[in-house]
Protein backbone atom coordinates (compact mmCIF):
# COMPACT_ATOMS: atom_id res chain seq x y z
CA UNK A 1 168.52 149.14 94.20
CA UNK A 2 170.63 151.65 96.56
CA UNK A 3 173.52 151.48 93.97
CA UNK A 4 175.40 149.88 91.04
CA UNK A 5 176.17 146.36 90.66
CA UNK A 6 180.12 145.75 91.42
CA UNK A 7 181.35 143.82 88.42
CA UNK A 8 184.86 143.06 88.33
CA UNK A 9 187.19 142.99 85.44
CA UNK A 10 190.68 140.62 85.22
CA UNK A 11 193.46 142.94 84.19
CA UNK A 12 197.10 142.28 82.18
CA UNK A 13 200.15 142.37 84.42
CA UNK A 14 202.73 143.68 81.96
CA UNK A 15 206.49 143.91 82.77
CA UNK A 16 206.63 147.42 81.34
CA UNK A 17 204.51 149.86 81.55
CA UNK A 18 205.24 154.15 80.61
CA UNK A 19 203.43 157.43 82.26
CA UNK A 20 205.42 160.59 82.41
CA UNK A 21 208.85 159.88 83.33
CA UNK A 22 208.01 156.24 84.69
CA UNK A 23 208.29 152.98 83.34
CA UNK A 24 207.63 150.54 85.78
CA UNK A 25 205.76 147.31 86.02
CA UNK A 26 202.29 147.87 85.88
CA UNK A 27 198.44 145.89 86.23
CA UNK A 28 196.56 147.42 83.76
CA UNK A 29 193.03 147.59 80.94
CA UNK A 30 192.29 149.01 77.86
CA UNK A 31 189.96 152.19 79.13
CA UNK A 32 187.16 150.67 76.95
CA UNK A 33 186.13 147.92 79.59
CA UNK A 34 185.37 149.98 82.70
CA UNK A 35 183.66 152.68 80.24
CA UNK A 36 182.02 149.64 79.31
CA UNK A 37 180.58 149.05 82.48
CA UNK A 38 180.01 152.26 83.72
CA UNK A 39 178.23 153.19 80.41
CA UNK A 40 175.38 149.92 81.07
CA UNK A 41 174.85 150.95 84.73
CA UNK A 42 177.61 149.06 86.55
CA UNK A 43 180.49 150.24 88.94
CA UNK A 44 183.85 148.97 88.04
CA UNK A 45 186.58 146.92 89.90
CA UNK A 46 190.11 146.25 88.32
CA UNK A 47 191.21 142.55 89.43
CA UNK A 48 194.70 141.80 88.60
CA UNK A 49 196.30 138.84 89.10
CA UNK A 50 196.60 136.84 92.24
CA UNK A 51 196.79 133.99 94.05
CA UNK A 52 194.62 131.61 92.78
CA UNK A 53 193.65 130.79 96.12
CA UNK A 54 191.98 134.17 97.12
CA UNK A 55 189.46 134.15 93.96
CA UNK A 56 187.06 132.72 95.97
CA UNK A 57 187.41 135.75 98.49
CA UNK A 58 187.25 138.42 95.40
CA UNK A 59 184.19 136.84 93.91
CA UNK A 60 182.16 136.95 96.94
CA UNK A 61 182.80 140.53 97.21
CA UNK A 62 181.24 141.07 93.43
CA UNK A 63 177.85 141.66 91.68
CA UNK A 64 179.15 140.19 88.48
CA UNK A 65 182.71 139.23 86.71
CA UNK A 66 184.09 140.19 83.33
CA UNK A 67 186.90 138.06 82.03
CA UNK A 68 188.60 140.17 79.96
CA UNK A 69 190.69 139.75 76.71
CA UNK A 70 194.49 139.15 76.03
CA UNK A 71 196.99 136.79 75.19
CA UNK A 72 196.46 133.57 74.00
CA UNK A 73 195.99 130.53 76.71
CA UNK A 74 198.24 128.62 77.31
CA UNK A 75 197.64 124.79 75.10
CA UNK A 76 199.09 122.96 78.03
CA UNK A 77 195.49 123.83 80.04
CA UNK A 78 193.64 121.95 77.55
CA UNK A 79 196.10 119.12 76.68
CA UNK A 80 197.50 120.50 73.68
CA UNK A 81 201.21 120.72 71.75
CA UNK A 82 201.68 124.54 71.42
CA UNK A 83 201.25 125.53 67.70
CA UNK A 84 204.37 128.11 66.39
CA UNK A 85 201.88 130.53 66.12
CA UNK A 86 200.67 130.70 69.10
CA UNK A 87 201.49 133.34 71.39
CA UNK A 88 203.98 133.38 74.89
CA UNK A 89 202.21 131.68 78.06
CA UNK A 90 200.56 134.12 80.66
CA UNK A 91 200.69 131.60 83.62
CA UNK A 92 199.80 134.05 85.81
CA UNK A 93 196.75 135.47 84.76
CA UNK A 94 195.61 131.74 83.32
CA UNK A 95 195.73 130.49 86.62
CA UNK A 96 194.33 133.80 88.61
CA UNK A 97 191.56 134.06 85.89
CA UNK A 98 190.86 130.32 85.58
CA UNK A 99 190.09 130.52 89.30
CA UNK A 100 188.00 133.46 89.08
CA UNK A 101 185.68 131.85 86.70
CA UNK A 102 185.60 128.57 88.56
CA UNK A 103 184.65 130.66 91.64
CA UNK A 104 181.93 132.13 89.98
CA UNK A 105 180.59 129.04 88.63
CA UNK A 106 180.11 127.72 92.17
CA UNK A 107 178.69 131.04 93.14
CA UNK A 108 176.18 131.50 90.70
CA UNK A 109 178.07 135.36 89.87
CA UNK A 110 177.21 136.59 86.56
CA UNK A 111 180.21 135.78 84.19
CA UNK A 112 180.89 137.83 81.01
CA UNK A 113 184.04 136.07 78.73
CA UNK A 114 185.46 138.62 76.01
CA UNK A 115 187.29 137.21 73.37
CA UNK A 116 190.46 135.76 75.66
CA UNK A 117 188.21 135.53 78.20
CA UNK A 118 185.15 133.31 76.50
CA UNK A 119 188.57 131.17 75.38
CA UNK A 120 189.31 130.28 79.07
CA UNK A 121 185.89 129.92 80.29
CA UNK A 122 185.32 127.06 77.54
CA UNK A 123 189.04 125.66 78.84
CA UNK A 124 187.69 126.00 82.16
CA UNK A 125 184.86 123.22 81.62
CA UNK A 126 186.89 120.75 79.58
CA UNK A 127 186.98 122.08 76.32
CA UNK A 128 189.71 122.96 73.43
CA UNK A 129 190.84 125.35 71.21
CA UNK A 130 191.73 126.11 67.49
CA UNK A 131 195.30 127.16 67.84
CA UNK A 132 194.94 129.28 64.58
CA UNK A 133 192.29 130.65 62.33
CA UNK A 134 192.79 133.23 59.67
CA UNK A 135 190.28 136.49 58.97
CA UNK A 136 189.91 137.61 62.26
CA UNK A 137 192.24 139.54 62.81
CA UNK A 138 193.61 141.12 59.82
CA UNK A 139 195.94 143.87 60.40
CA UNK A 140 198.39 143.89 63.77
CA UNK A 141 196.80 146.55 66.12
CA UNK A 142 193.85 147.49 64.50
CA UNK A 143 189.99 146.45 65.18
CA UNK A 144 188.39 144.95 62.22
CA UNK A 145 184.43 144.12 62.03
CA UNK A 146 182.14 140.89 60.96
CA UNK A 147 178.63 140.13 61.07
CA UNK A 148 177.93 137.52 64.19
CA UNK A 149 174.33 135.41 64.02
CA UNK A 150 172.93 134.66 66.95
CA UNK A 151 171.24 131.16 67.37
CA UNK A 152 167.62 131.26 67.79
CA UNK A 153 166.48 130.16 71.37
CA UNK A 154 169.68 130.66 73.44
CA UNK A 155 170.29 133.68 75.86
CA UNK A 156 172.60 135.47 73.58
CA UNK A 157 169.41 135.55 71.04
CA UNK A 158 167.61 136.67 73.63
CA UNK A 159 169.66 139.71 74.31
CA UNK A 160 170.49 140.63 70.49
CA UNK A 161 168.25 138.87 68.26
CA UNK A 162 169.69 139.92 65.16
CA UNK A 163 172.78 139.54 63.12
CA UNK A 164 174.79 141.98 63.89
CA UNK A 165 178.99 143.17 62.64
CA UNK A 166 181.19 143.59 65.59
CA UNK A 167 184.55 144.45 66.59
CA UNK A 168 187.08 141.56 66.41
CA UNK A 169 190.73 140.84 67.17
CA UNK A 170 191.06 137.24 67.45
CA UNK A 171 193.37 134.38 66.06
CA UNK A 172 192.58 132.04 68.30
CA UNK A 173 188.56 129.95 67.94
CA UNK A 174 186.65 127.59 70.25
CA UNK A 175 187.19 123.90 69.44
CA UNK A 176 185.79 121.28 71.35
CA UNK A 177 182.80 122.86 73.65
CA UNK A 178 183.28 122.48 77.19
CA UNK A 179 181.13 120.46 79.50
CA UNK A 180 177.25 121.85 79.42
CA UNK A 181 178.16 124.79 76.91
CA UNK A 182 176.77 125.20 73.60
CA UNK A 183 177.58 127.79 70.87
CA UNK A 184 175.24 130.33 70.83
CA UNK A 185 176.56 132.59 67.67
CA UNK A 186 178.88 131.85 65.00
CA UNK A 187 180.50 133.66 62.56
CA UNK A 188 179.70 133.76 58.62
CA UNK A 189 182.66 130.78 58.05
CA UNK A 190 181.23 129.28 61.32
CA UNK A 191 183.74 129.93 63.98
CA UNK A 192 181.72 129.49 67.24
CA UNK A 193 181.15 133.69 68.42
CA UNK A 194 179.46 133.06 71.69
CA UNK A 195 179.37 130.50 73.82
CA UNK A 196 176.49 129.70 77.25
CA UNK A 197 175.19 126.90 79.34
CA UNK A 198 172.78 124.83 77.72
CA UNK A 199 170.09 125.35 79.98
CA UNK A 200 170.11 128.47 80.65
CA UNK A 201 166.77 129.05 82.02
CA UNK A 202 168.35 126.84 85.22
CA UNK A 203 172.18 128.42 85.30
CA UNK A 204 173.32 131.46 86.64
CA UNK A 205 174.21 134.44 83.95
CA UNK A 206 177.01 132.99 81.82
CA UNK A 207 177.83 134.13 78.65
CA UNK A 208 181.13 133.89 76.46
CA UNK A 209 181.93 136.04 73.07
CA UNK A 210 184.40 136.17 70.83
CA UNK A 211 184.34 140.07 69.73
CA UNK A 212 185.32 142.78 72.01
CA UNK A 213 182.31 144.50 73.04
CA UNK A 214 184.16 147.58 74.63
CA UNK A 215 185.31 148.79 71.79
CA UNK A 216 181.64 149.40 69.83
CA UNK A 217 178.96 151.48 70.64
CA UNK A 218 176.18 148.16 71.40
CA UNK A 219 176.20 148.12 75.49
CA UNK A 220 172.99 145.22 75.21
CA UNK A 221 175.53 142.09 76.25
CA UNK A 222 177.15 144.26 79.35
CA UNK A 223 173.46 145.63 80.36
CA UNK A 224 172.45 142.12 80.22
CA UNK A 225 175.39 140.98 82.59
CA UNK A 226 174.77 144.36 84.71
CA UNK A 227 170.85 143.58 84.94
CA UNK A 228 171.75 140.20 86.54
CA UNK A 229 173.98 141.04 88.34
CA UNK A 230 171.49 143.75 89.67
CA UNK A 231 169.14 141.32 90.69
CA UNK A 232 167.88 141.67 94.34
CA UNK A 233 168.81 138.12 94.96
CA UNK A 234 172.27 138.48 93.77
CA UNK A 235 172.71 141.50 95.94
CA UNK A 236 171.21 140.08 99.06
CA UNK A 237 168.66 143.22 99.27
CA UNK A 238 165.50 140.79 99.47
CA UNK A 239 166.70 137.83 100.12
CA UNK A 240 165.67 135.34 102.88
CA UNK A 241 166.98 136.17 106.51
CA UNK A 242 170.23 134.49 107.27
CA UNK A 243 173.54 135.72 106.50
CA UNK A 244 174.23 137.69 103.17
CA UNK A 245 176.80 136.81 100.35
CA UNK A 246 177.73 140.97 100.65
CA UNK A 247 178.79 142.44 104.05
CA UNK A 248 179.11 145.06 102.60
């Protein structure tokens, strides 16, 4: 390794925005998700939202991808009447970060979901969500906790084996399971808490959860996405002669 793995994070683009005397429009992250990163090894990039058409261009220019949480997706991307409780659409960012995680699908880049983010990756391959559930998110603004069980013989498992009570702000669940995916953690009333191919041993890195892992003190999912991402194949460092994914 000469350095640390590039992972990328999708970012809000909020209409308002205030610092000192300025409120302007402004791309921006909860500090918890590069300290994430830099905290399991990696160097972080802010990605906020674009043209759909230059993900491809971004992703080839990353180790690994984070797609982080937000506001709810928007029901018309997976065929659904919007429920009164759901939030207002983000078209934006569902179409920048739909394409990111496309992009790294057909890459083979590491792909870390968080909360929003697992939401749209399952979207992504065909499947649906649950609109509403109640529990997870109990009082506006603040963090709550519950214990998540891993299911024995996925990759999540792999990475933390036991049950575990993490942070969670959520009202929205996985439904249906997208194309290849199975759940690979639920919840104690069995909303689905992480979601992964279902081969892993032949996928790339992939790996959707529910809680927000920034905002605890357990860095094993990130170093997990960081480690891959790390890999000397991923980085082109020992791979076969020919031309290199990073020109960097």
């Amino acid at each position: 390794m000469t350095g640390r793995p590039l992972i990328g994070v999708s970012t809000y683009l909020e209409a308002e925005a205030r610092w000192g005397v300025w409120r302007l429009e402004a791309a921006l992250l909860p500090a918890g998700y590069p300290r994430l990163v830099q905290r399991a090894g990696g160097l972080a990039a802010m990605l906020p939202p674009d043209a759909p058409r230059h993900a491809a261009g971004a992703v080839a220019r990353l180790d690994g991808l984070v797609i982080a949480g937000g506001p709810d997706v928007d029901p018309a991307r997976y065929g659904a009447a919007r429920d009164p409780r759901t939030g207002p659409p983000a078209p934006a960012r569902d179409a920048w970060e739909l394409a990111l995680i496309e992009a790294a699908l057909a890459a083979g880049v590491p792909l870390l979901g968080v909360c929003r983010g697992m939401q749209l990756l399952n979207v992504a391959l065909g499947g649906t969500l649950v609109q509403h559930v109640d529990g997870h998110a109990e009082t506006p603004g603040v963090f709550g906790r519950h214990p998540v069980r891993p299911v024995p013989g996925t990759r999540y498992a792999g990475i933390v084996p036991e049950e575990v009570r993490v942070p969670t702000y959520h009202h929205q669940a996985v439904d249906r399971l997208g194309t290849g995916l199975i759940a690979s953690a639920h919840a104690v009333d069995g909303t689905v808490e992480a979601i992964e191919p279902a081969a892993p041993g032949s996928a790339a890195w992939v790996l959707g959860v529910q809680w927000h892992p920034e905002m605890g003190e357990d860095l094993r999912v990130m170093r997990a996405l960081v480690a891959a991402a790390a890999r000397p194949a991923r980085r082109g460092e020992e791979a076969p002669a020919g031309p290199h994914r990073h020109p960097r």
